[in-house]
C-alpha atoms as a PDB file:
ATOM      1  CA  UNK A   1     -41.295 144.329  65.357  1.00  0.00           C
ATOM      2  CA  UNK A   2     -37.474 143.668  65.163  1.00  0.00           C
ATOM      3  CA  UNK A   3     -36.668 142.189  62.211  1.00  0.00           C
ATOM      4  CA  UNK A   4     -32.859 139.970  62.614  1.00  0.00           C
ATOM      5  CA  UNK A   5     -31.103 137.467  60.771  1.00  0.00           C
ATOM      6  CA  UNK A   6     -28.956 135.670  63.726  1.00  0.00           C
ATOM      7  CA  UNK A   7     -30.066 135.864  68.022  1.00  0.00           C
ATOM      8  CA  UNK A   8     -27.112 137.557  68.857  1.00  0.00           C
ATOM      9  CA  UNK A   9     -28.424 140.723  66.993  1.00  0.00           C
ATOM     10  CA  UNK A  10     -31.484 140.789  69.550  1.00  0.00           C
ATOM     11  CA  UNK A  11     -30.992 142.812  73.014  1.00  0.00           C
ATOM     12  CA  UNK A  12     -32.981 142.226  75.884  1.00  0.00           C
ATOM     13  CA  UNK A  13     -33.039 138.319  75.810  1.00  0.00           C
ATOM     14  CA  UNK A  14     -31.334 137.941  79.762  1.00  0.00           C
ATOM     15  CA  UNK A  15     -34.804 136.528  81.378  1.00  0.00           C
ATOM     16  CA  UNK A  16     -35.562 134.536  78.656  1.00  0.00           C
ATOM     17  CA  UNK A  17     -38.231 134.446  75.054  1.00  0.00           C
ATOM     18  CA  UNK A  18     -40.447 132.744  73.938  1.00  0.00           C
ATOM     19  CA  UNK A  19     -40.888 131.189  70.719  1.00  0.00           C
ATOM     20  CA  UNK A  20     -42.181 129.417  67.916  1.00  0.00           C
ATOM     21  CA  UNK A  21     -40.824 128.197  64.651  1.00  0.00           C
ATOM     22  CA  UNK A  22     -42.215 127.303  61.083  1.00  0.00           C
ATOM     23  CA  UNK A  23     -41.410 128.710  57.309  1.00  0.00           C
ATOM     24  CA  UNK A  24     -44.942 130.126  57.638  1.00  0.00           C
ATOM     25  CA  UNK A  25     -45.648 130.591  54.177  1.00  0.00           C
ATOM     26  CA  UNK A  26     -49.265 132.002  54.131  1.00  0.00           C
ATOM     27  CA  UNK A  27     -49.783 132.879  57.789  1.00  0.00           C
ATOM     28  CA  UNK A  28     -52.777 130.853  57.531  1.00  0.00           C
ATOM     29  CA  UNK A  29     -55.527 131.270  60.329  1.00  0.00           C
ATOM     30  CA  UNK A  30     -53.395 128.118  61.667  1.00  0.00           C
ATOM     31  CA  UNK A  31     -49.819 129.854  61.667  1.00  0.00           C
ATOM     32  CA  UNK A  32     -51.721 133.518  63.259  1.00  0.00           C
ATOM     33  CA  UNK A  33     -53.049 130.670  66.364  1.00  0.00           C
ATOM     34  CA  UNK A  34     -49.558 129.562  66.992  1.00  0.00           C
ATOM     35  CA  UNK A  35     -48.153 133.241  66.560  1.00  0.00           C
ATOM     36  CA  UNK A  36     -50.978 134.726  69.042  1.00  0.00           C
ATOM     37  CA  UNK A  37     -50.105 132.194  71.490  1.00  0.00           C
ATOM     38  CA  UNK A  38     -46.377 132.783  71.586  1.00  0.00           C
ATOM     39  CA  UNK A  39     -47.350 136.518  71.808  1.00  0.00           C
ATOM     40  CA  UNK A  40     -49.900 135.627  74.579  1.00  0.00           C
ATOM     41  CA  UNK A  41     -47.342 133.546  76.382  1.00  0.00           C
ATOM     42  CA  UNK A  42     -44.772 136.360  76.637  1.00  0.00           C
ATOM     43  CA  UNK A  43     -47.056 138.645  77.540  1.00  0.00           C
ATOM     44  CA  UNK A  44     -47.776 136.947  80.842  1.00  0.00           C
ATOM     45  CA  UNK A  45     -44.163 136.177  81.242  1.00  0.00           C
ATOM     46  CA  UNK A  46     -43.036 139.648  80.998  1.00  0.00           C
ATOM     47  CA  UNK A  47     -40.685 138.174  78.149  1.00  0.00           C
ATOM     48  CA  UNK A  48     -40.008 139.053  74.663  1.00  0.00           C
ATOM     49  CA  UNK A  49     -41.735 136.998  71.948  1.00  0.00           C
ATOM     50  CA  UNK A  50     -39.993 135.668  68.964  1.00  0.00           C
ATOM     51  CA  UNK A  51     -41.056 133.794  65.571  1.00  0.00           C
ATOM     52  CA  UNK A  52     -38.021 132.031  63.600  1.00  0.00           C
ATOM     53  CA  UNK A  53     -38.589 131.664  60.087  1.00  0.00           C
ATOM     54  CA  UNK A  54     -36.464 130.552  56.912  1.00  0.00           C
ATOM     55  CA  UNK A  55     -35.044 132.271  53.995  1.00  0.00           C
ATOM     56  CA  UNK A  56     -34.988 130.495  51.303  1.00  0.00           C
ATOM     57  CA  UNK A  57     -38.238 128.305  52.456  1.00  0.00           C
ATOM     58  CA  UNK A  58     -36.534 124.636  52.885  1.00  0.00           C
ATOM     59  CA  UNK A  59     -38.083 123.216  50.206  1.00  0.00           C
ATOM     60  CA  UNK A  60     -36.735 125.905  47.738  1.00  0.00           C
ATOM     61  CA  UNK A  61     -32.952 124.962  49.258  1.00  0.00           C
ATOM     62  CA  UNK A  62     -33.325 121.469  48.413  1.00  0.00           C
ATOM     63  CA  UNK A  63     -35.162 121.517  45.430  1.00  0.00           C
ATOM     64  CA  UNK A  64     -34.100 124.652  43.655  1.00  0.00           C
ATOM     65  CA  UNK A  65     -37.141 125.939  41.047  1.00  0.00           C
ATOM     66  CA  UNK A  66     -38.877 122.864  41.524  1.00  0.00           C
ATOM     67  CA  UNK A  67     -41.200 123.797  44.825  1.00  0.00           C
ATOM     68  CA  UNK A  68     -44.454 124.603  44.406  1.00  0.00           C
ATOM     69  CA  UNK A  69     -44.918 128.574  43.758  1.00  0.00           C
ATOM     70  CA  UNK A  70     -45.379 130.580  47.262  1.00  0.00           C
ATOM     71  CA  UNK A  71     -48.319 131.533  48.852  1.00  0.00           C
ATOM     72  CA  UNK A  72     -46.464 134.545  50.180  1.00  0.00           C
ATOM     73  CA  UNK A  73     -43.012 135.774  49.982  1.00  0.00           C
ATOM     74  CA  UNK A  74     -41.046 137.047  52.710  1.00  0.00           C
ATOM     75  CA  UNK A  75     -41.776 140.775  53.090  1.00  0.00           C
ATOM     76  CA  UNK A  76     -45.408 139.491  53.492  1.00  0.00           C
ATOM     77  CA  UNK A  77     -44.701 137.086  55.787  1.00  0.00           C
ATOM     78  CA  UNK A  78     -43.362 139.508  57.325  1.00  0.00           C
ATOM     79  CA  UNK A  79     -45.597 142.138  57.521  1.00  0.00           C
ATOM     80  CA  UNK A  80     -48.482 139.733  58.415  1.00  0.00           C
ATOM     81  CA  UNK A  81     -46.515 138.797  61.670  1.00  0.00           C
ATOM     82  CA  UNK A  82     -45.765 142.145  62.305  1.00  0.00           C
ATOM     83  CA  UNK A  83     -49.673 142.318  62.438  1.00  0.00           C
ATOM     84  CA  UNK A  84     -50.195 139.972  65.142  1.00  0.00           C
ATOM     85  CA  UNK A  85     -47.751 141.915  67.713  1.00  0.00           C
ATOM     86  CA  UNK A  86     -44.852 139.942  67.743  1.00  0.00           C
ATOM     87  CA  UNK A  87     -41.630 141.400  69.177  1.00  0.00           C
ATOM     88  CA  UNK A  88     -38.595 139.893  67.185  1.00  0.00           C
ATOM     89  CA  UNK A  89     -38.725 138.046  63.589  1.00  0.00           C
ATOM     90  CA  UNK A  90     -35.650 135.871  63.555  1.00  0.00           C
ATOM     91  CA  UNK A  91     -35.417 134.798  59.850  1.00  0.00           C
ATOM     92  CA  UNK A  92     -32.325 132.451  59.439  1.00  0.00           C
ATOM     93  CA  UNK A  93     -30.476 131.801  56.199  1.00  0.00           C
ATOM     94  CA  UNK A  94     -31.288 128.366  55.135  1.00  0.00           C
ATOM     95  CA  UNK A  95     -27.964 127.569  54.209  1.00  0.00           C
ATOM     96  CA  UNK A  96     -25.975 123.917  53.767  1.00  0.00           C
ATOM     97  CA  UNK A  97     -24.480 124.460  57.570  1.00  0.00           C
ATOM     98  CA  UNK A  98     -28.338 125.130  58.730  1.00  0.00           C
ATOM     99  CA  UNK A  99     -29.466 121.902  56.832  1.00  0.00           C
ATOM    100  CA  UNK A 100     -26.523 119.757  57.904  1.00  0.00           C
ATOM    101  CA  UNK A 101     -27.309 120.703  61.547  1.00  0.00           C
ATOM    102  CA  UNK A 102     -28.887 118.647  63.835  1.00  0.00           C
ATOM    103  CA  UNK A 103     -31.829 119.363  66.261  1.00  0.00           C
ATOM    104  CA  UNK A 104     -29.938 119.268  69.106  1.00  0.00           C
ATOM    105  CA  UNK A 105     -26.943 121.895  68.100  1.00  0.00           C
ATOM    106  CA  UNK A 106     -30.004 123.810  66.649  1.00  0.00           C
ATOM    107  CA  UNK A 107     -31.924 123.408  70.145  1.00  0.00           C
ATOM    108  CA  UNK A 108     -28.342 124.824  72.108  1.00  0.00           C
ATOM    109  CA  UNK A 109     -27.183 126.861  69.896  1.00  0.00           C
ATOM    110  CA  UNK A 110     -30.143 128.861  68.530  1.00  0.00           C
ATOM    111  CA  UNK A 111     -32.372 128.320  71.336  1.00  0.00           C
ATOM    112  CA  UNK A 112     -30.794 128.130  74.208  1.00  0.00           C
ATOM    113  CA  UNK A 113     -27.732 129.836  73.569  1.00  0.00           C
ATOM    114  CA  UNK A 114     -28.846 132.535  71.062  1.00  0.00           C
ATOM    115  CA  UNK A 115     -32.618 133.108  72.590  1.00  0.00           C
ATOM    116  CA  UNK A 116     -32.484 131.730  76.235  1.00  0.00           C
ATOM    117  CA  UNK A 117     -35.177 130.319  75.659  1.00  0.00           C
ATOM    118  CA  UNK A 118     -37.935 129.649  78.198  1.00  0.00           C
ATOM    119  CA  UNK A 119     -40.980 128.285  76.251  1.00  0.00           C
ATOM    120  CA  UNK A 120     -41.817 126.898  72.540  1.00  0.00           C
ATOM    121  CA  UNK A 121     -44.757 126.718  70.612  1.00  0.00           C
ATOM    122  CA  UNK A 122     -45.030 124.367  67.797  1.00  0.00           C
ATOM    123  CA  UNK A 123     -47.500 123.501  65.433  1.00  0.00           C
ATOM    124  CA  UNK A 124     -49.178 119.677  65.274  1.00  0.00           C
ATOM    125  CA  UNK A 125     -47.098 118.246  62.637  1.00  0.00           C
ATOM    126  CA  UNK A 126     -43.825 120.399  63.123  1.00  0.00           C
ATOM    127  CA  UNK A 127     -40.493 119.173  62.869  1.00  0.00           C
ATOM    128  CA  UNK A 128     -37.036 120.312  61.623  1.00  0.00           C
ATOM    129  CA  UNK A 129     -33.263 119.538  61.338  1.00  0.00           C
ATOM    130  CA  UNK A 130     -31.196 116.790  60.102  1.00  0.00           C
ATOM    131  CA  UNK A 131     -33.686 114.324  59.472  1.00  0.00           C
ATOM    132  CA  UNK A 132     -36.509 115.918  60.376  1.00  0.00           C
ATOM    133  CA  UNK A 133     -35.718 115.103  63.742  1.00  0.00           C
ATOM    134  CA  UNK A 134     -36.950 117.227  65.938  1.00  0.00           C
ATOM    135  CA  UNK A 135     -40.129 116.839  66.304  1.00  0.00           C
ATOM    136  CA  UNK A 136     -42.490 117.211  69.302  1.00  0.00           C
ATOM    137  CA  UNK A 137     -41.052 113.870  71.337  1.00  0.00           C
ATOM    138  CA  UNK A 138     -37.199 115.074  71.236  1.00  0.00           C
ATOM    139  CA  UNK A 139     -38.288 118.608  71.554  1.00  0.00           C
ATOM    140  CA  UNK A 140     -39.761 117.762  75.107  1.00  0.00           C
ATOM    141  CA  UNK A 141     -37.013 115.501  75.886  1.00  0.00           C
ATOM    142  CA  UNK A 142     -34.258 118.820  75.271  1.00  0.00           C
ATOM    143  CA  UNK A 143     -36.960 120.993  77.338  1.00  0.00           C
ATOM    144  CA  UNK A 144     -36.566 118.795  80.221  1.00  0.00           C
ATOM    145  CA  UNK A 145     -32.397 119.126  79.677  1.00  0.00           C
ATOM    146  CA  UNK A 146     -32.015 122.836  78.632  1.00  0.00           C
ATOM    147  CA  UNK A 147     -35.061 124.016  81.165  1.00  0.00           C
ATOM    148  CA  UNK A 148     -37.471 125.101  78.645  1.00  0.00           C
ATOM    149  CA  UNK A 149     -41.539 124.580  78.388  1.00  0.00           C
ATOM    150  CA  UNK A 150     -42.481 122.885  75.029  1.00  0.00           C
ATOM    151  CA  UNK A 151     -46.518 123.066  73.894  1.00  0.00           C
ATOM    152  CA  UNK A 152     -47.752 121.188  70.937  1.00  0.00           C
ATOM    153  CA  UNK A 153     -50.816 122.957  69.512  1.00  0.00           C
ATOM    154  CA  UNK A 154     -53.662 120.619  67.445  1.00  0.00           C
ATOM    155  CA  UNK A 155     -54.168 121.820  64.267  1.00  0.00           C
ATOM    156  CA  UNK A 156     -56.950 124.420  63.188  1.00  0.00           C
ATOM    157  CA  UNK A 157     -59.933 122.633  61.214  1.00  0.00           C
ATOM    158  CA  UNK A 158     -62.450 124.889  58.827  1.00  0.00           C
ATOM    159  CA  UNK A 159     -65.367 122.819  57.215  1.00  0.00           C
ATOM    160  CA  UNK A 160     -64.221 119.395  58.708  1.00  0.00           C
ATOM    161  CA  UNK A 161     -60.613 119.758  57.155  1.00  0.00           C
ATOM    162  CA  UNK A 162     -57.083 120.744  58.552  1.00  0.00           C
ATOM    163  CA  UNK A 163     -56.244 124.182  57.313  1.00  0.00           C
ATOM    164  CA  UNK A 164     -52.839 123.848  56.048  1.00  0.00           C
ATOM    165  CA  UNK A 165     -50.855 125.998  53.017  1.00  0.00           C
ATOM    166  CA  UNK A 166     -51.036 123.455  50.796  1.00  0.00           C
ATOM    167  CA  UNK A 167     -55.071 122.886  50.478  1.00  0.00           C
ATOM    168  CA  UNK A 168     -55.168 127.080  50.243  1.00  0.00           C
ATOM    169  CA  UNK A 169     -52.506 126.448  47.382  1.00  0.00           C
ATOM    170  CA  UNK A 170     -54.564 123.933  45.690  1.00  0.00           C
ATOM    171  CA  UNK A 171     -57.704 126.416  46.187  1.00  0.00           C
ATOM    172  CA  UNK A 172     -55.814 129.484  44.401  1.00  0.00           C
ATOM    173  CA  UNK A 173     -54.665 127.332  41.939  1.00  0.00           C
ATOM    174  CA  UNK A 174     -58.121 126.374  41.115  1.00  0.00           C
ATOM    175  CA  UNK A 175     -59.154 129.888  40.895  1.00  0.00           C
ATOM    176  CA  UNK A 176     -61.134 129.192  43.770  1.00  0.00           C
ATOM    177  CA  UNK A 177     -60.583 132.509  46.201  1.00  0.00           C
ATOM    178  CA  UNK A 178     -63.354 132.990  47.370  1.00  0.00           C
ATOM    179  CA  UNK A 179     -63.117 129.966  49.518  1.00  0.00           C
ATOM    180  CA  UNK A 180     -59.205 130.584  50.472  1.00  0.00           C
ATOM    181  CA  UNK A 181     -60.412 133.673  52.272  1.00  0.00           C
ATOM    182  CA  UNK A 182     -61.521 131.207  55.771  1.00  0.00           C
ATOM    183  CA  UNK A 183     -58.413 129.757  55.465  1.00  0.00           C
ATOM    184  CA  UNK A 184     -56.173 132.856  55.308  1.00  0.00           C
ATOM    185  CA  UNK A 185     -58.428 135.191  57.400  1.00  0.00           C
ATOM    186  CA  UNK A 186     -58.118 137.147  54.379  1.00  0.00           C
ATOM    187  CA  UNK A 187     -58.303 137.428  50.905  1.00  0.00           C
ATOM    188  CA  UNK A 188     -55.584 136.125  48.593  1.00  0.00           C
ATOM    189  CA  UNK A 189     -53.264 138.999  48.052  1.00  0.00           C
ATOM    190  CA  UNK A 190     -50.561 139.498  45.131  1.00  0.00           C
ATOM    191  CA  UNK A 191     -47.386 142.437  44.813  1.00  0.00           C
ATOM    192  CA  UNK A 192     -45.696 143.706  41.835  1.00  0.00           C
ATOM    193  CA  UNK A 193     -44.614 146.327  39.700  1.00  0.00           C
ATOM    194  CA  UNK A 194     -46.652 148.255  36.746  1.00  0.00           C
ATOM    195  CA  UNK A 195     -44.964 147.227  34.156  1.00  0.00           C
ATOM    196  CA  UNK A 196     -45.593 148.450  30.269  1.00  0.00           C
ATOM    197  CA  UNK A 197     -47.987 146.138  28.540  1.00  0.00           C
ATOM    198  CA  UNK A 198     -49.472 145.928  25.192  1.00  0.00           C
ATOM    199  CA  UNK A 199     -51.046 149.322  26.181  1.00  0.00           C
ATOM    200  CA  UNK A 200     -54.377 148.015  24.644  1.00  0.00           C
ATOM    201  CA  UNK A 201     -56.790 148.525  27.477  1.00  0.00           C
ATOM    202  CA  UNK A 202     -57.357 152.037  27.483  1.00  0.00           C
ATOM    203  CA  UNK A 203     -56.500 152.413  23.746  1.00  0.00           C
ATOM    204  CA  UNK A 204     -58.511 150.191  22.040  1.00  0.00           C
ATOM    205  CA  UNK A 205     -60.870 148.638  25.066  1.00  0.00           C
ATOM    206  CA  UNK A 206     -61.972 151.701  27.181  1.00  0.00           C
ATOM    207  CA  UNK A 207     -60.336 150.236  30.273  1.00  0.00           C
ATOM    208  CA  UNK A 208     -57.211 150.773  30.799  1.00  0.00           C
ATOM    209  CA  UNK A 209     -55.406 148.125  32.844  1.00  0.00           C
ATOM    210  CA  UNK A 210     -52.255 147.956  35.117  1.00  0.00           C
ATOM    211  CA  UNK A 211     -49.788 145.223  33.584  1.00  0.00           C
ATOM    212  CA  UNK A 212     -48.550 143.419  36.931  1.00  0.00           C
ATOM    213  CA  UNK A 213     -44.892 142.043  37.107  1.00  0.00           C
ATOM    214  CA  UNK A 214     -45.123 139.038  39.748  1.00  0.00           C
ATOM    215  CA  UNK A 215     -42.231 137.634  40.555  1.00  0.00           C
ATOM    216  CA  UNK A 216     -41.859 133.994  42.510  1.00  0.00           C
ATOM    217  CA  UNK A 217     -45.752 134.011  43.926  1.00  0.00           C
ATOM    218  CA  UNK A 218     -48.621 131.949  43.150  1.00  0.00           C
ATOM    219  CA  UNK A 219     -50.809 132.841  40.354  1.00  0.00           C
ATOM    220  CA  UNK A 220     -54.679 132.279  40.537  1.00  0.00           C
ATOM    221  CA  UNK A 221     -55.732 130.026  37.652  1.00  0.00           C
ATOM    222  CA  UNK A 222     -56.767 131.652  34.848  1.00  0.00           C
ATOM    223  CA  UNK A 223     -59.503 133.858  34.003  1.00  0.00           C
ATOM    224  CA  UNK A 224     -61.397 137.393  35.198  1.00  0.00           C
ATOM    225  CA  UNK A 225     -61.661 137.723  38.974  1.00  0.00           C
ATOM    226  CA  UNK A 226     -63.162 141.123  40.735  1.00  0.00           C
ATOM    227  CA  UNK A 227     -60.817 142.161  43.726  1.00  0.00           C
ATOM    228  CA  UNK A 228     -59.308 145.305  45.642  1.00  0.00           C
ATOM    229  CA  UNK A 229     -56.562 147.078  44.137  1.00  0.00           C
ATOM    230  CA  UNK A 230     -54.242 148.880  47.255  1.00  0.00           C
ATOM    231  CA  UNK A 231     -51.904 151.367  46.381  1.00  0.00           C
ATOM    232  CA  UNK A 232     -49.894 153.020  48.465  1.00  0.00           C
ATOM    233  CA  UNK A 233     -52.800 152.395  51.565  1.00  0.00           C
ATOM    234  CA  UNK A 234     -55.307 153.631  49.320  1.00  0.00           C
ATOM    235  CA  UNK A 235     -57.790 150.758  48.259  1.00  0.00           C
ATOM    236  CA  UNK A 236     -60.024 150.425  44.815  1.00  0.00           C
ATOM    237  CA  UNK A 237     -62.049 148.497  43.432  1.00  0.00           C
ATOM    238  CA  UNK A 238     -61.107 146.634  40.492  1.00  0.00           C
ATOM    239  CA  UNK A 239     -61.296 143.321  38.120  1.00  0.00           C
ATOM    240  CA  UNK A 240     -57.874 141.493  37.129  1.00  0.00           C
ATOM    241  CA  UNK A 241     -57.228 139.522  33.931  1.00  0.00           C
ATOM    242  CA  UNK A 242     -54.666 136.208  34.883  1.00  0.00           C
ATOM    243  CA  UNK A 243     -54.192 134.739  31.388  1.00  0.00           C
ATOM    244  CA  UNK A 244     -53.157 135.059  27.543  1.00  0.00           C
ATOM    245  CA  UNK A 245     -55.319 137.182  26.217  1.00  0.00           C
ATOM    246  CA  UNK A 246     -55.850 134.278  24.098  1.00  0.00           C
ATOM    247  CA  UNK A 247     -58.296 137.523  21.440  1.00  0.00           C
ATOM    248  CA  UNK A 248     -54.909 139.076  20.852  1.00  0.00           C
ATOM    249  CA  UNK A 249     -52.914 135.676  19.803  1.00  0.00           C
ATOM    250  CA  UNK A 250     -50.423 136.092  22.948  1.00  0.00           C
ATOM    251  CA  UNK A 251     -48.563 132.979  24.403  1.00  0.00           C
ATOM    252  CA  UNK A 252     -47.207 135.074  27.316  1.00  0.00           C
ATOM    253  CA  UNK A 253     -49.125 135.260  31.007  1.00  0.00           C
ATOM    254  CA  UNK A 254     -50.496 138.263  32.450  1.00  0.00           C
ATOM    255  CA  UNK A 255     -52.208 139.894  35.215  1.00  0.00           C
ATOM    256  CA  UNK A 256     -53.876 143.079  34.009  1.00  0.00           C
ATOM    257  CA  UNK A 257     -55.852 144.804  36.789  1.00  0.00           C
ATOM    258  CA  UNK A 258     -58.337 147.408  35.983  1.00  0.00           C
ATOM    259  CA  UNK A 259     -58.425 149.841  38.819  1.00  0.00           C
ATOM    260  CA  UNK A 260     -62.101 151.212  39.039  1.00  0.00           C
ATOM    261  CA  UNK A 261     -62.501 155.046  39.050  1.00  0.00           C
ATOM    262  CA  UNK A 262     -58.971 155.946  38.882  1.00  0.00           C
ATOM    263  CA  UNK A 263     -56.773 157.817  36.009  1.00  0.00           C
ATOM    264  CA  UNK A 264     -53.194 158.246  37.947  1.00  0.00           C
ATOM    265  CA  UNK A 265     -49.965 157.155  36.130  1.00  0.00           C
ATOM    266  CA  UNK A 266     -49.458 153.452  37.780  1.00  0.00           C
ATOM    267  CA  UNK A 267     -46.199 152.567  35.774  1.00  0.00           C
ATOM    268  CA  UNK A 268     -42.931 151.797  37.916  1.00  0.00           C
ATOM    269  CA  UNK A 269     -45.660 151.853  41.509  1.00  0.00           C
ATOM    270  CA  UNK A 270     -45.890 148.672  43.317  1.00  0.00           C
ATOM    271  CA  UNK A 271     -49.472 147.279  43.462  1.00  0.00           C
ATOM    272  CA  UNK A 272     -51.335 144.729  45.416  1.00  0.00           C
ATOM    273  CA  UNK A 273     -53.948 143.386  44.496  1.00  0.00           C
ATOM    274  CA  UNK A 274     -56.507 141.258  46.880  1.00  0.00           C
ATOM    275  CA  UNK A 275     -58.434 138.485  44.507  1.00  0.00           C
ATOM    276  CA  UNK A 276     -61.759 138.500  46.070  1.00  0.00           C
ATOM    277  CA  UNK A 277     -63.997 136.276  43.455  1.00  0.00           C
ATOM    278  CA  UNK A 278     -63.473 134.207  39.921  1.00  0.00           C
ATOM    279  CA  UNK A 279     -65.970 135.941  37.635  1.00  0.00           C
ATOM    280  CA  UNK A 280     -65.390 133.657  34.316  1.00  0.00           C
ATOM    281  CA  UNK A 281     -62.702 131.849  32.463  1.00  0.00           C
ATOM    282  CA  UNK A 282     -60.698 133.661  30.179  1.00  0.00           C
ATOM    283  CA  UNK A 283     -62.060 132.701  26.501  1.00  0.00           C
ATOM    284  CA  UNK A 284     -61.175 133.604  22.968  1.00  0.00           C
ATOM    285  CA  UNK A 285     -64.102 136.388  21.731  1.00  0.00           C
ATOM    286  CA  UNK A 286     -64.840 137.252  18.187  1.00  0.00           C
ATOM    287  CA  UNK A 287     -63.190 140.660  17.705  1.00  0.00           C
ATOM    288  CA  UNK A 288     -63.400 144.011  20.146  1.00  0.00           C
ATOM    289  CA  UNK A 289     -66.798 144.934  20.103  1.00  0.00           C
ATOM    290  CA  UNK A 290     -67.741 141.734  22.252  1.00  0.00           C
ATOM    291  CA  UNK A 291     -64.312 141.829  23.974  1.00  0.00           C
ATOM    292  CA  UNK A 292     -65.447 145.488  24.951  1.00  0.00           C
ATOM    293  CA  UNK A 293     -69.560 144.403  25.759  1.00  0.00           C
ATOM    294  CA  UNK A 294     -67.973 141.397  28.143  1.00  0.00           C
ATOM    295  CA  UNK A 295     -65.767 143.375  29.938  1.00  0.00           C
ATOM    296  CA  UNK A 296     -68.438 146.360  30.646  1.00  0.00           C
ATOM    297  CA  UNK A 297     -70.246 143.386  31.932  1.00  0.00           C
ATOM    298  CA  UNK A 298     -67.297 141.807  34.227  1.00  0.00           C
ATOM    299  CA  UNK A 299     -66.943 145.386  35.583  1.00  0.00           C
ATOM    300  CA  UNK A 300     -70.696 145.582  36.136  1.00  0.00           C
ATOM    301  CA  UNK A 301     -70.649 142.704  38.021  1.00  0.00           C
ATOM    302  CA  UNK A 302     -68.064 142.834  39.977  1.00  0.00           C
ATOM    303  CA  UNK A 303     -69.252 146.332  41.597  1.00  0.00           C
ATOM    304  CA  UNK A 304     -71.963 144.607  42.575  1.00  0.00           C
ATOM    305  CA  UNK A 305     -70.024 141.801  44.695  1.00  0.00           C
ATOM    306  CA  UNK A 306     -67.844 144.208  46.280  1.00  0.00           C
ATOM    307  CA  UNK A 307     -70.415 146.612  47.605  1.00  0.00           C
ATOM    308  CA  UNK A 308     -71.494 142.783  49.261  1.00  0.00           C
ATOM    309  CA  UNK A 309     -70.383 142.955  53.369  1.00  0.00           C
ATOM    310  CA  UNK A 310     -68.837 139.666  52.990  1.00  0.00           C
ATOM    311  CA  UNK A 311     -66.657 141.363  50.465  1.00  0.00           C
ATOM    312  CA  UNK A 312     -65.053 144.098  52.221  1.00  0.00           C
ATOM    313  CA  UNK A 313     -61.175 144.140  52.715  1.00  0.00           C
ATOM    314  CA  UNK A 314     -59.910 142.874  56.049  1.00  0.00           C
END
């Protein structure tokens, strides 16, 4: 996959693309429909397929540190659409002249002009530009004037409900992963750094645990979860810590990750870790010796979930 910031920096556009648009934050089961059909579409065009995205989301433009925390950031985004066999990612600076444009200059100059564009894919409740605009209605109405096919696709239900990034939001949030996984078509994945921690866990616990720097992403709510530890392509099994550590006295958040089995320096590597279930909430214990007897038995159990099929890494 190409990976531009503006259409002229794409080649191979003379016949025409198609494409869909959307900030795409979660590439949701939803979002991968819309993406396969593009894909699908060019495919028996003989064109090139394109997704447009945003950087900064939108709502982060407008609203500065105010949005809701994101359910991915960009270079997932980006790697998940990558995944689904898309040609060209077109991610556009969401800048004042982007938000101050309307749908139509948006529609000739981005579309038309930029990706000669011969067929678009939106999703149910899409819109964009000035306005909000341009939505499905005007879209077909500049199809019919500019030559281009425009298909409105309904929205993807699970269990009798729209799957949309907010409800998954509202599911991580509630430490609920297990059930984001339908959703996503995967489980709920974080990145970050190995920082240094307290340096506690192998010291004084017996499990020494990866201190994760997050940056900008959506934290689970508190407490112990068991999930997959990938680094580097390699994937472990392992129990994360999302809290205070509220037997120590700390006031700061955390996400410690045990990594099962495994005794490699971690500091300054960049870790992701896959949140498969919500084991317990984090709770104050009355010194180490039951800090140390809890967390043989998170480990315990959590061994035991992921040898489950239903809990293997996709």
């Amino acid at each position: 996959m190409h990976c531009v910031t503006w259409p002229d920096q794409i080649s191979g556009l003379e016949k025409g693309s198609c494409v869909t648009i959307g900030n795409f934050d979660g590439v949701h089961i939803g979002h991968q429909r819309l993406i396969a059909r593009v894909r699908d579409l060019a495919a028996g065009f003989g064109l090139p397929s394109v997704v447009i995205t945003f950087e900064p989301h939108p709502l982060r433009f407008f609203t500065g540190k105010k949005t809701p925390p994101f359910i991915t950031l960009y270079e997932q985004r980006a790697e998940l659409i990558r995944s689904l066999g898309i040609d060209h990612l077109l991610c556009l600076e969401f800048n004042q002249a982007l938000a101050s444009m309307s749908p139509e200059d948006f529609v000739r100059r981005i579309l038309v002009e930029g990706l000669h564009i011969k067929e678009l894919v939106i999703g149910y409740d899409y819109a964009f530009g000035k306005g909000r605009r341009g939505n499905y209605a005007l879209l077909s109405q500049l199809g019919k004037q500019w030559a281009f096919g425009v298909e409105q696709l309904e929205p993807v239900m699970v269990d009798q409900a729209i799957v949309s990034s907010t409800r998954i939001r509202d599911l991580v949030e509630a430490g609920d992963v297990w059930a984001a996984k339908p959703l996503l078509g995967r489980f709920y994945r974080v990145t970050g750094t190995v920082v240094h921690g307290q340096n506690r866990g192998g010291r004084l616990l017996g499990f020494p645990t990866a201190n994760v720097h997050l940056v900008d992403e959506l934290f689970p709510k508190t407490g112990v979860y068991c999930c997959w530890a990938e680094l580097d392509g390699e994937i472990h099994q392992a129990v994360a810590n999302i809290g205070y550590n509220p037997t120590f006295g700390n006031d700061v958040l955390s996400v410690e990750v045990h990594v099962m089995d495994f005794s490699a320096d971690l500091y300054e590597r960049t870790l992701k870790v896959h949140f498969v279930q919500r084991l317990r909430g984090e709770r104050k214990f009355s010194g180490l010796d039951e800090l140390k007897a809890q967390i043989g038995k998170d480990v315990a159990l959590a061994r035991t979930i992921l040898a489950l099929p239903e809990a293997r890494l996709v």
